[in-house]
Each structure stands twice: as C-alpha cells, then as structure tokens.
PDB file of N, CA and C in Angstrom:
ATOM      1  N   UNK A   1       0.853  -1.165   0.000  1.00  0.00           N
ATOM      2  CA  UNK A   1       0.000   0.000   0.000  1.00  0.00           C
ATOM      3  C   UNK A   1       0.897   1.226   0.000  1.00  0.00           C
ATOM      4  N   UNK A   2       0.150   2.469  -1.101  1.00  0.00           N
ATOM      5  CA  UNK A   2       1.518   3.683  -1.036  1.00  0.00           C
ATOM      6  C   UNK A   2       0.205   4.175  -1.027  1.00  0.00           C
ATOM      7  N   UNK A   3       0.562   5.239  -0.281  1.00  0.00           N
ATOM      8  CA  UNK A   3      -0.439   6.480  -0.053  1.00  0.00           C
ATOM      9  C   UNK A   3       0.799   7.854  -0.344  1.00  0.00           C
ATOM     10  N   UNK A   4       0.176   8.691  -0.765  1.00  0.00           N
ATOM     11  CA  UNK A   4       0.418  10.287  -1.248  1.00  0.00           C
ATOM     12  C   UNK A   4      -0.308  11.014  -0.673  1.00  0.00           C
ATOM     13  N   UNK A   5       0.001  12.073   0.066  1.00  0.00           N
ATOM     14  CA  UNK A   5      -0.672  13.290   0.111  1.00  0.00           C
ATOM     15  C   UNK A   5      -0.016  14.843  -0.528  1.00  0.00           C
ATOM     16  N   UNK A   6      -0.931  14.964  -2.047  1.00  0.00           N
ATOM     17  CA  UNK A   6      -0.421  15.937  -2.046  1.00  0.00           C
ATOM     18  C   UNK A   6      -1.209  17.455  -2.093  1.00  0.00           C
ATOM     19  N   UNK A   7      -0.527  18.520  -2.526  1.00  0.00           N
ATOM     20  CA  UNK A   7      -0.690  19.594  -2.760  1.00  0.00           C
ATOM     21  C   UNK A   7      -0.248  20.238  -3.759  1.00  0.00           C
ATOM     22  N   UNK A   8      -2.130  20.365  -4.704  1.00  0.00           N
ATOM     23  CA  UNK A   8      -1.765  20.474  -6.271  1.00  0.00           C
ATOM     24  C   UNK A   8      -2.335  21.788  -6.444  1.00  0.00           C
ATOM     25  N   UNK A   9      -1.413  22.805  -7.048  1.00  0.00           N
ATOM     26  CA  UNK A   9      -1.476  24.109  -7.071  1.00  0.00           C
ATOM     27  C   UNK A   9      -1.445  24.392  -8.765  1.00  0.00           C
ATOM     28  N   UNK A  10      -2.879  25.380  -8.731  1.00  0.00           N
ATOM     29  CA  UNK A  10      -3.062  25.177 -10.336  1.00  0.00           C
ATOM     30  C   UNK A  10      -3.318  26.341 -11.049  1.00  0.00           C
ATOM     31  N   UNK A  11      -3.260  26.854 -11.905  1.00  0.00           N
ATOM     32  CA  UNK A  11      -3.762  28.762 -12.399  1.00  0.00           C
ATOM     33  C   UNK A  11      -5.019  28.568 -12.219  1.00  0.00           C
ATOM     34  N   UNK A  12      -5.903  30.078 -11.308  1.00  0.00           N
ATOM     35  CA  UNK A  12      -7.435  30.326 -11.237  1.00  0.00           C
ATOM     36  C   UNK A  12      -8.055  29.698 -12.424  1.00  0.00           C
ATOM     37  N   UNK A  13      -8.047  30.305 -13.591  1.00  0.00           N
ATOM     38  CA  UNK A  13      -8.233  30.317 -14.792  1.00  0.00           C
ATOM     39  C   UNK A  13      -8.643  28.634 -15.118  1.00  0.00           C
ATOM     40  N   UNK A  14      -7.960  27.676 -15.071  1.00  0.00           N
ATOM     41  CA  UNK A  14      -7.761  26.583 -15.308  1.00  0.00           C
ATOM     42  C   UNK A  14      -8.274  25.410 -14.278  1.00  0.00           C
ATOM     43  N   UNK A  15      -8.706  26.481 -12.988  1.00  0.00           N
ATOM     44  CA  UNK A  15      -8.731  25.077 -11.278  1.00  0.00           C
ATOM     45  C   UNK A  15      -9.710  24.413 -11.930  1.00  0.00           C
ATOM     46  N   UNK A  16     -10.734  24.900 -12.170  1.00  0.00           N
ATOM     47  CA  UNK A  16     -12.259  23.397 -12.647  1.00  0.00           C
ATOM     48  C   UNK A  16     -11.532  22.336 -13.885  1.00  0.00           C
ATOM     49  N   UNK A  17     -10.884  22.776 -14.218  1.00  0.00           N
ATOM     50  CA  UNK A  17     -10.298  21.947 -15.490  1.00  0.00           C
ATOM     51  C   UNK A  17      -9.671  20.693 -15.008  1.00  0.00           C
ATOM     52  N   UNK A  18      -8.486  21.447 -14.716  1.00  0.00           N
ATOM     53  CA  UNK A  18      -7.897  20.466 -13.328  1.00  0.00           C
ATOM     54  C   UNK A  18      -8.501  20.030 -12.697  1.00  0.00           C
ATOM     55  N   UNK A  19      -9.050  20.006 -11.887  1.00  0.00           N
ATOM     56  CA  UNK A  19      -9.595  19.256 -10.641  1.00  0.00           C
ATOM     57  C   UNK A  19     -10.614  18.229 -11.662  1.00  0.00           C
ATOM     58  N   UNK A  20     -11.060  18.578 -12.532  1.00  0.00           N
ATOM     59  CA  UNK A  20     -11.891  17.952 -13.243  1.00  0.00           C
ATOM     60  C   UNK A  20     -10.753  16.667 -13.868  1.00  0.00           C
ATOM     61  N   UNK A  21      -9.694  16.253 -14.191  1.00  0.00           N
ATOM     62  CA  UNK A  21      -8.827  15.935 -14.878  1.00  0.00           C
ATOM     63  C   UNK A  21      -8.272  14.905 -14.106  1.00  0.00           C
ATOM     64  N   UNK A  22      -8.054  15.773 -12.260  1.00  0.00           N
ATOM     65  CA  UNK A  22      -7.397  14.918 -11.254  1.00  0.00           C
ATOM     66  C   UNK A  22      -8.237  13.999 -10.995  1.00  0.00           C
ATOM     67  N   UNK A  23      -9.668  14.592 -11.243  1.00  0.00           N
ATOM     68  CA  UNK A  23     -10.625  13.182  -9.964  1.00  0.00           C
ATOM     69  C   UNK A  23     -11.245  12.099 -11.301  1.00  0.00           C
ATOM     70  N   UNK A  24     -10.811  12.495 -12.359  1.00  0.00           N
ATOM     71  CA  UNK A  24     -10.437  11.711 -13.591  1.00  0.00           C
ATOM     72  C   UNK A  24      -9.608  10.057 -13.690  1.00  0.00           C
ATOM     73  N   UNK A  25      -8.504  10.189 -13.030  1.00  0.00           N
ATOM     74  CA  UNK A  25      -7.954   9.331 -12.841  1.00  0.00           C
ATOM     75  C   UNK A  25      -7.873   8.456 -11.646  1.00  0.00           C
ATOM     76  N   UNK A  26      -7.777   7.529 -11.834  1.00  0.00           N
ATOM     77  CA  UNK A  26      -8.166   6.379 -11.146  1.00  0.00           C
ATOM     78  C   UNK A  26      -6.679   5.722  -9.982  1.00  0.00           C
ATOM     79  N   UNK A  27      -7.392   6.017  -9.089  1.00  0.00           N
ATOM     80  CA  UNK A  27      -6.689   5.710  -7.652  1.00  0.00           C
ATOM     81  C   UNK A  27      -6.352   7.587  -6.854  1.00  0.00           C
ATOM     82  N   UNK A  28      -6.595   8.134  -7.438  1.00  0.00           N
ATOM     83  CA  UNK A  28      -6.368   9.397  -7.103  1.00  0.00           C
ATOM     84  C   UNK A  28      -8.033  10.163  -6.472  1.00  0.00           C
ATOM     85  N   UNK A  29      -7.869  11.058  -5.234  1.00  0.00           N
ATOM     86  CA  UNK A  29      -9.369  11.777  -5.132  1.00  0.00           C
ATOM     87  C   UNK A  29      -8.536  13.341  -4.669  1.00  0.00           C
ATOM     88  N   UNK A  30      -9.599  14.224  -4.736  1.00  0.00           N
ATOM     89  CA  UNK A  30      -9.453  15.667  -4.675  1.00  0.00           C
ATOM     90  C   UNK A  30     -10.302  15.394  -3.310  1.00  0.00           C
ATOM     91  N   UNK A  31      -9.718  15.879  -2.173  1.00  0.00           N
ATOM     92  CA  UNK A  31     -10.490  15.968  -0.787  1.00  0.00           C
ATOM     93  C   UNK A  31     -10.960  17.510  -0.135  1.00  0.00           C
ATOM     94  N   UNK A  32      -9.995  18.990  -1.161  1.00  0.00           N
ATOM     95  CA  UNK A  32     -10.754  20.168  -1.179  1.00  0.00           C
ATOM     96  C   UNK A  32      -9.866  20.574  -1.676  1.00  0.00           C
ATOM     97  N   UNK A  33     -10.346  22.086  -2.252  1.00  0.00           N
ATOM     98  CA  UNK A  33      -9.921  22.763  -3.287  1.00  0.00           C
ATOM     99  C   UNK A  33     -10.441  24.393  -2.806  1.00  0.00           C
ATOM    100  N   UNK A  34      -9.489  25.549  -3.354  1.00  0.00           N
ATOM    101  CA  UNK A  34      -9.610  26.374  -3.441  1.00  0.00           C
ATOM    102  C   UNK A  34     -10.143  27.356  -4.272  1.00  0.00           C
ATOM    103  N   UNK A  35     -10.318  28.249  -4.169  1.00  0.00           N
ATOM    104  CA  UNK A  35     -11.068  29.378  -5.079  1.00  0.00           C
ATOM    105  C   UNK A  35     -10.026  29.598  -6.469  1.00  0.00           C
ATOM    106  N   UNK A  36      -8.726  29.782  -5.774  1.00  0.00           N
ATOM    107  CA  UNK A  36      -7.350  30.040  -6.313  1.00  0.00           C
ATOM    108  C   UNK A  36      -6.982  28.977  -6.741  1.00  0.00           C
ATOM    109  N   UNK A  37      -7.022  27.550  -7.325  1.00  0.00           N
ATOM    110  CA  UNK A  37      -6.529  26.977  -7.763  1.00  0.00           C
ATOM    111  C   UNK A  37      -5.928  25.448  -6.733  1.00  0.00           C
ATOM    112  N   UNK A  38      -5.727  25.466  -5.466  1.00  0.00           N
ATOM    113  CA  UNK A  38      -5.059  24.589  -4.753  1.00  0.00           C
ATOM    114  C   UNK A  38      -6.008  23.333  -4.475  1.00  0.00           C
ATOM    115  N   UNK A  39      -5.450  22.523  -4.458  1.00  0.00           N
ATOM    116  CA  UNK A  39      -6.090  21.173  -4.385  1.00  0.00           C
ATOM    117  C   UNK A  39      -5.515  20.499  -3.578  1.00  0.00           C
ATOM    118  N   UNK A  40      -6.135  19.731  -2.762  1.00  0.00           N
ATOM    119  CA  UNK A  40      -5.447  18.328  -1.683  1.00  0.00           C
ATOM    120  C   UNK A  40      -6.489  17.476  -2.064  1.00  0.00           C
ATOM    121  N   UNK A  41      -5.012  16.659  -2.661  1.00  0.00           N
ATOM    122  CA  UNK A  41      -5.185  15.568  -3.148  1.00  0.00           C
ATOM    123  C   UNK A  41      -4.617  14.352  -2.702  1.00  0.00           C
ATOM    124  N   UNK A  42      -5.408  12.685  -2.588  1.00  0.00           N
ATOM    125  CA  UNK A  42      -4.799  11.764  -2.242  1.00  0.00           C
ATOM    126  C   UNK A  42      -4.514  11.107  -3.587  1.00  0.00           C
ATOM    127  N   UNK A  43      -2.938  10.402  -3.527  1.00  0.00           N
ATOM    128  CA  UNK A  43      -2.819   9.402  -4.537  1.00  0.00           C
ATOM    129  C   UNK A  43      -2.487   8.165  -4.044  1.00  0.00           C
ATOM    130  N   UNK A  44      -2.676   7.085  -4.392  1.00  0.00           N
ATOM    131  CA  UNK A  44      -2.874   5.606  -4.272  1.00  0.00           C
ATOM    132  C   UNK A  44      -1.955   4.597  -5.725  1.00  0.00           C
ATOM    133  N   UNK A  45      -1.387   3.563  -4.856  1.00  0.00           N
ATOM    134  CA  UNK A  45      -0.816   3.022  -6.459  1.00  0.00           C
ATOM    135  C   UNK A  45      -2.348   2.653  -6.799  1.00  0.00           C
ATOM    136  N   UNK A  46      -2.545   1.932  -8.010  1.00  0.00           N
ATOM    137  CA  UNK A  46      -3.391   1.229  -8.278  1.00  0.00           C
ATOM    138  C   UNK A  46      -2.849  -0.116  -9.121  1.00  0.00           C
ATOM    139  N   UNK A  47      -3.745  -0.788  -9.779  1.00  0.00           N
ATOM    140  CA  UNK A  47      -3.086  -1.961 -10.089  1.00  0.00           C
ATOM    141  C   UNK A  47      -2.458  -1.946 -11.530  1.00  0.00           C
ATOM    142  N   UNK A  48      -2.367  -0.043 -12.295  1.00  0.00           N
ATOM    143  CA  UNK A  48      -1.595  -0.170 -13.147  1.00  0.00           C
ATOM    144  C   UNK A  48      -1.030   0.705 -13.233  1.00  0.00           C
ATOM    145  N   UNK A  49      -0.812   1.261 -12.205  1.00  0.00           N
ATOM    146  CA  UNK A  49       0.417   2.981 -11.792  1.00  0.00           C
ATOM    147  C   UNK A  49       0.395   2.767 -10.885  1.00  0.00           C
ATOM    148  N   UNK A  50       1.929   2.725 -10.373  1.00  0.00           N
ATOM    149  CA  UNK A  50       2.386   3.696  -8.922  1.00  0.00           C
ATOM    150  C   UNK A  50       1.969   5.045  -8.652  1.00  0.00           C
ATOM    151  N   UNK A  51       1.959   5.231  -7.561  1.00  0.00           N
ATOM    152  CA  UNK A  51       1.450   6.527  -6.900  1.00  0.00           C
ATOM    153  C   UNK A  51       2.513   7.824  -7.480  1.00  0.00           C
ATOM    154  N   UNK A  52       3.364   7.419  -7.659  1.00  0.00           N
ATOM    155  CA  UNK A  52       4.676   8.553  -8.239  1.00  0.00           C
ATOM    156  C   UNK A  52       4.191   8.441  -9.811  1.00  0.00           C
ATOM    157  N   UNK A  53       3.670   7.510 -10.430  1.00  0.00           N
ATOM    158  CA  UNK A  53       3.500   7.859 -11.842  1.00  0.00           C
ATOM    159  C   UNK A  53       2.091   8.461 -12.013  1.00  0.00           C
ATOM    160  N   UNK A  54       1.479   8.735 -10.856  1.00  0.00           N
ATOM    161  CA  UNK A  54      -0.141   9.168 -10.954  1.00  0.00           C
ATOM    162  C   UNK A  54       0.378  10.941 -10.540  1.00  0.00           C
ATOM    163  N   UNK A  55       1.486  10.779  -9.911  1.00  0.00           N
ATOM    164  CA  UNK A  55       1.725  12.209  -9.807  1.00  0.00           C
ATOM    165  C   UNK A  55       2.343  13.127 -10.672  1.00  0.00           C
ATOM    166  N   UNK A  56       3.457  12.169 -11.332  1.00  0.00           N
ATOM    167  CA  UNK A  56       3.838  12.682 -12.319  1.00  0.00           C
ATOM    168  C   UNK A  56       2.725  13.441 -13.645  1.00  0.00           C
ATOM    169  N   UNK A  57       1.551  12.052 -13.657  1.00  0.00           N
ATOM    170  CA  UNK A  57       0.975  12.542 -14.691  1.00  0.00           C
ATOM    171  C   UNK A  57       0.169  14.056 -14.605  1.00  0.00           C
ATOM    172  N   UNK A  58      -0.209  13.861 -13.148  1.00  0.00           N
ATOM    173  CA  UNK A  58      -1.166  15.683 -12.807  1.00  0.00           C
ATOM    174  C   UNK A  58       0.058  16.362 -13.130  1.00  0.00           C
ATOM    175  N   UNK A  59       1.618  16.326 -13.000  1.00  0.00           N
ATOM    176  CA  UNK A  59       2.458  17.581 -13.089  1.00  0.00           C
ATOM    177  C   UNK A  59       2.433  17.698 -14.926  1.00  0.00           C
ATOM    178  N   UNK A  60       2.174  16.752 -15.576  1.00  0.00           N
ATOM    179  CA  UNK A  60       1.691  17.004 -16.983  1.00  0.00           C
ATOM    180  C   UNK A  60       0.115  18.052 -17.276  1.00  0.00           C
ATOM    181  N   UNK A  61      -0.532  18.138 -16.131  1.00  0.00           N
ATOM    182  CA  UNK A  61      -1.895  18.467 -16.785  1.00  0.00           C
ATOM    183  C   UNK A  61      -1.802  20.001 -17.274  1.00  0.00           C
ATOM    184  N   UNK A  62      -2.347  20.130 -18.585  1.00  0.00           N
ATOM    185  CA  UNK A  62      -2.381  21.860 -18.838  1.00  0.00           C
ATOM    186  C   UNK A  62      -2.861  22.325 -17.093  1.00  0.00           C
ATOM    187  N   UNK A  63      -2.203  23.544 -17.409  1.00  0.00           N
ATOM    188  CA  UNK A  63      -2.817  24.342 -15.911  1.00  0.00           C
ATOM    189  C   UNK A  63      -2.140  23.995 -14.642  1.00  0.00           C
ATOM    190  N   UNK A  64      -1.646  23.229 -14.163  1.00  0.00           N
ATOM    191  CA  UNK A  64      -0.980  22.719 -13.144  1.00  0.00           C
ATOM    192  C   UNK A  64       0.724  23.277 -12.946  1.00  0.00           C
ATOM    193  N   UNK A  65       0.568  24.419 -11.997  1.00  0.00           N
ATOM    194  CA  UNK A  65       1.870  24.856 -11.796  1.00  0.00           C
ATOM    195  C   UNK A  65       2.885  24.019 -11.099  1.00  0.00           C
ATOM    196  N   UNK A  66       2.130  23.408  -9.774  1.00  0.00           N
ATOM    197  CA  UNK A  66       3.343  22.853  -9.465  1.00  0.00           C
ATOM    198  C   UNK A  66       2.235  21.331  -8.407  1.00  0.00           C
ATOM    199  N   UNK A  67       2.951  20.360  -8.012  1.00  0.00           N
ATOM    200  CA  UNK A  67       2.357  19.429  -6.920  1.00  0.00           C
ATOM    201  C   UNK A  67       3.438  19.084  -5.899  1.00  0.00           C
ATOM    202  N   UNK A  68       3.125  18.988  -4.644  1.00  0.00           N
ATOM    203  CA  UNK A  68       3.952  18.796  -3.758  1.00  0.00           C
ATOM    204  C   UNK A  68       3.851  18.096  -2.921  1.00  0.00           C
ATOM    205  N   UNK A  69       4.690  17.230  -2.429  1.00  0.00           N
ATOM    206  CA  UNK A  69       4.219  15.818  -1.717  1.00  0.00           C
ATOM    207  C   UNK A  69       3.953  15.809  -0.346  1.00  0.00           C
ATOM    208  N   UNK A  70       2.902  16.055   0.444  1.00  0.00           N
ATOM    209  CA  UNK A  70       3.279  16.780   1.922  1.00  0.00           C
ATOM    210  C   UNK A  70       3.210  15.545   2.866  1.00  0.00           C
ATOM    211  N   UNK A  71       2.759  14.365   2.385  1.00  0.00           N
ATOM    212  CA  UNK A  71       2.633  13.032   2.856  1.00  0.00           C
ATOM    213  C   UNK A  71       2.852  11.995   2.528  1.00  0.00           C
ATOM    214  N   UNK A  72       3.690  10.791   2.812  1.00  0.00           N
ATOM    215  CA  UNK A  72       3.867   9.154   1.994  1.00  0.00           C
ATOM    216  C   UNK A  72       3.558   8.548   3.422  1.00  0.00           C
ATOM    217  N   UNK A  73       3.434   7.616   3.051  1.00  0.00           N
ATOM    218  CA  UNK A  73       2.330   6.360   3.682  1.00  0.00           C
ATOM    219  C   UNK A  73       2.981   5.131   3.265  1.00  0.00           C
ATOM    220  N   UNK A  74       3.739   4.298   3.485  1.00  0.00           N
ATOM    221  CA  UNK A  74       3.836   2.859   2.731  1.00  0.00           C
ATOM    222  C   UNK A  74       4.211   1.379   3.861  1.00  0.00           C
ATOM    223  N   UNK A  75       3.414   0.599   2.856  1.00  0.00           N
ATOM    224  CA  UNK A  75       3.248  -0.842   3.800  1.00  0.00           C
ATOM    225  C   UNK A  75       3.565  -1.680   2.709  1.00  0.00           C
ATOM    226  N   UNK A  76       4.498  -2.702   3.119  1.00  0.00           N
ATOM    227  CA  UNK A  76       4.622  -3.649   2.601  1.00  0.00           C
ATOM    228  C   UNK A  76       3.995  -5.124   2.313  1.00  0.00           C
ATOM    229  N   UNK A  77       2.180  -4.941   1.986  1.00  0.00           N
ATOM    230  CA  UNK A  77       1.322  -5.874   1.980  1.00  0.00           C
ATOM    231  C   UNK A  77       2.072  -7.302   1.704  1.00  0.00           C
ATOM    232  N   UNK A  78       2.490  -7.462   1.335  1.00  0.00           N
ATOM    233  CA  UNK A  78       3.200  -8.791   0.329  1.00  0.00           C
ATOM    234  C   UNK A  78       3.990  -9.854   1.866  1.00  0.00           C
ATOM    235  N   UNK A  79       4.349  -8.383   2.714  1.00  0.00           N
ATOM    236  CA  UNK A  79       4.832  -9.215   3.719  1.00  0.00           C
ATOM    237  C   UNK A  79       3.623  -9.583   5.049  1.00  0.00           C
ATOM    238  N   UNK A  80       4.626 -10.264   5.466  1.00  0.00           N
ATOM    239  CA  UNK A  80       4.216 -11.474   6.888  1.00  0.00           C
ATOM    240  C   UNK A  80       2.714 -10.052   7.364  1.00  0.00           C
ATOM    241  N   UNK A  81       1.350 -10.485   7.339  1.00  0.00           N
ATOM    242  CA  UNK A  81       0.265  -9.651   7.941  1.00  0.00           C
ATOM    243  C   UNK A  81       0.343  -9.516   9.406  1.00  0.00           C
ATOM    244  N   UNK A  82       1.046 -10.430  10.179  1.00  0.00           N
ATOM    245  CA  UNK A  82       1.338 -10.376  11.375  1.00  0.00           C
ATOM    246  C   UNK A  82       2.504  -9.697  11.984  1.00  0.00           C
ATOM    247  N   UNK A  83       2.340  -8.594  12.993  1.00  0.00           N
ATOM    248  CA  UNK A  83       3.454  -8.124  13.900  1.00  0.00           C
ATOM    249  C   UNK A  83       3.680  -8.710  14.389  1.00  0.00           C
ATOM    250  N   UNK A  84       5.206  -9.388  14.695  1.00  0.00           N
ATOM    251  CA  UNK A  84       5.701 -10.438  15.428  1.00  0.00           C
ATOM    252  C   UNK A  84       6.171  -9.608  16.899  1.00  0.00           C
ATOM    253  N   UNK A  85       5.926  -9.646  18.087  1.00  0.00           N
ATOM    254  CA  UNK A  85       6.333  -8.854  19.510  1.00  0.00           C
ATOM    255  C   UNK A  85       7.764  -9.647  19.908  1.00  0.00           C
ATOM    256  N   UNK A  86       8.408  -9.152  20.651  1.00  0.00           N
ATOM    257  CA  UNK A  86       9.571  -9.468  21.333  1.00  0.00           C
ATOM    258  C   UNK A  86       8.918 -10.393  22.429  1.00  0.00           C
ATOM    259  N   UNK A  87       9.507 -11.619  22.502  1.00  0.00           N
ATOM    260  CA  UNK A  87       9.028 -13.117  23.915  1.00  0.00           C
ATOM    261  C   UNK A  87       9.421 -12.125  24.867  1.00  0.00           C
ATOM    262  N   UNK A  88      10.199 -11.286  25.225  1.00  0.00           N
ATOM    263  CA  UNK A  88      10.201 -10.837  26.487  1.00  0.00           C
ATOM    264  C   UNK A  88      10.111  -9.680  26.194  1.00  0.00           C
ATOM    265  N   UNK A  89      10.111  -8.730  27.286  1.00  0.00           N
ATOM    266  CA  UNK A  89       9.384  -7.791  27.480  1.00  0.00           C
ATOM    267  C   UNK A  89      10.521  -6.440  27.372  1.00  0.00           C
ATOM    268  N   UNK A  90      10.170  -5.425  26.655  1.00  0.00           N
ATOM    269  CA  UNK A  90      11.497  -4.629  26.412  1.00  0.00           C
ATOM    270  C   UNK A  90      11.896  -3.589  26.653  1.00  0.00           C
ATOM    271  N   UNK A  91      12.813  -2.920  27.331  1.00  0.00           N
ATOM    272  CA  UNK A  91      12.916  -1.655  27.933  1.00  0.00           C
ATOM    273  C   UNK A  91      12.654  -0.467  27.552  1.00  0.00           C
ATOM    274  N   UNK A  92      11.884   0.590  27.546  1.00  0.00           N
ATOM    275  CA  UNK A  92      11.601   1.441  26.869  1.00  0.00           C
ATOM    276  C   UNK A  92      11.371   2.800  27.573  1.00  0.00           C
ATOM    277  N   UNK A  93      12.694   3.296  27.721  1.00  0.00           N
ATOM    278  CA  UNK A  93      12.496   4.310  28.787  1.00  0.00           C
ATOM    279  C   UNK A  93      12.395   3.720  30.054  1.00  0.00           C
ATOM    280  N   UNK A  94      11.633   4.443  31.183  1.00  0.00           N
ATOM    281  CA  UNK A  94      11.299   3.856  32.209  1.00  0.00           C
ATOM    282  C   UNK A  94      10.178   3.230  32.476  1.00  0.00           C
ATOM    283  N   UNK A  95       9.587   2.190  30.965  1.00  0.00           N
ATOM    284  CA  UNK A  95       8.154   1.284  30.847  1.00  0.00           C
ATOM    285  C   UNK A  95       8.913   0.385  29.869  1.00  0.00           C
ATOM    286  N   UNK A  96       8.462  -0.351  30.673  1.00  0.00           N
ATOM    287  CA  UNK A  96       8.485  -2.334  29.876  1.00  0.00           C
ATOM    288  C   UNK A  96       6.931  -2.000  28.905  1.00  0.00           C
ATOM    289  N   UNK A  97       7.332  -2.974  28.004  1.00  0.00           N
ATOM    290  CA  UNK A  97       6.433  -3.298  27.010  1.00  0.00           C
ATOM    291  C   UNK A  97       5.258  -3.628  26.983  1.00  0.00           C
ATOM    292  N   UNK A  98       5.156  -4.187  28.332  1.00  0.00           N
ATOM    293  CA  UNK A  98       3.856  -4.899  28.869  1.00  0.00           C
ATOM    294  C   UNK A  98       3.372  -3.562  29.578  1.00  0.00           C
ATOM    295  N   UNK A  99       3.397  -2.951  29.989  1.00  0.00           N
ATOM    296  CA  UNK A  99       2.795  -1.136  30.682  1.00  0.00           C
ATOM    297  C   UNK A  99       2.522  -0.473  29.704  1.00  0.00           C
ATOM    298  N   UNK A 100       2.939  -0.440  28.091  1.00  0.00           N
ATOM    299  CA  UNK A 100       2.620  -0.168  26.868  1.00  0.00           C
ATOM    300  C   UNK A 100       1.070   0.259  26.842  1.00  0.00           C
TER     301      UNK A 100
END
C-alpha cells in the first residue's frame, strides 16, 4: 500500500479543469480545493500505476503549476500480515512493554 498526500497548485483560470482531470484518474481523489486553484489531493498506487507515476501525470496536466508531496504512507502488503512482539518484554524508557 503507497499512499500520497499531495498539494496540487493550479492557475485560477484553469482550477475546474484540473480538478476535473485529477478526480479523472483512477486511484487518485481531490479531498478540497480552493477558489485560487489549490487542491489536496490523495494518490494511491493502483493496479496499473504507482502513486509517483499518478503524480507525475497531474504535473503534466495543462494548468498545473506545481504538486507537492506533503505526505507518503507505505506498507509492505506482500509481507508477513502479522506483527511479530519481542518473547520478552522490552525496555523502553522507564516502561516495559507490557505497561505499553
């Protein structure tokens, strides 16, 4: 799992276009937007782009000055679903693991 949070900054002139363009593509959503152009946006891989090639493509869209990554998120699904804990109990400051 890759999660993105970004911040997509776009000319007035052009924001409905854009935003129209971003929530276009698939694994990506617009969660609010400005008068002026700014957008927060989530991106997601999906099962035929990475999250970096879904971003790349908005930095292609006419109108789109710039996007900026203000959040990553990533899990390695593929591995073991289980957190494995330490058999004993582990020092952490002045609390054991078990006071956790």
């Amino acid at each position: 799992m890759n999660i993105c949070g970004c911040l997509v900054h776009a000319t007035a002139e052009k924001a409905d276009t854009v935003r129209d363009s971003v929530e276009a593509m698939e694994g990506v959503e617009v969660h609010a937007a400005s008068e002026d152009g700014r957008l927060v946006v989530v991106v997601e891989d999906t099962d035929t782009a990475t999250a970096s090639e879904q971003i790349m493509a908005i930095h292609q869209i006419p109108g789109v000055i710039s996007v900026t990554l203000t959040y990553h998120h990533f899990e390695d699904l593929a591995a073991n679903d289980t957190v494995s804990l330490p058999a004993k109990s582990s020092q952490v400051g002045d609390q054991t693991h078990e006071n956790l």
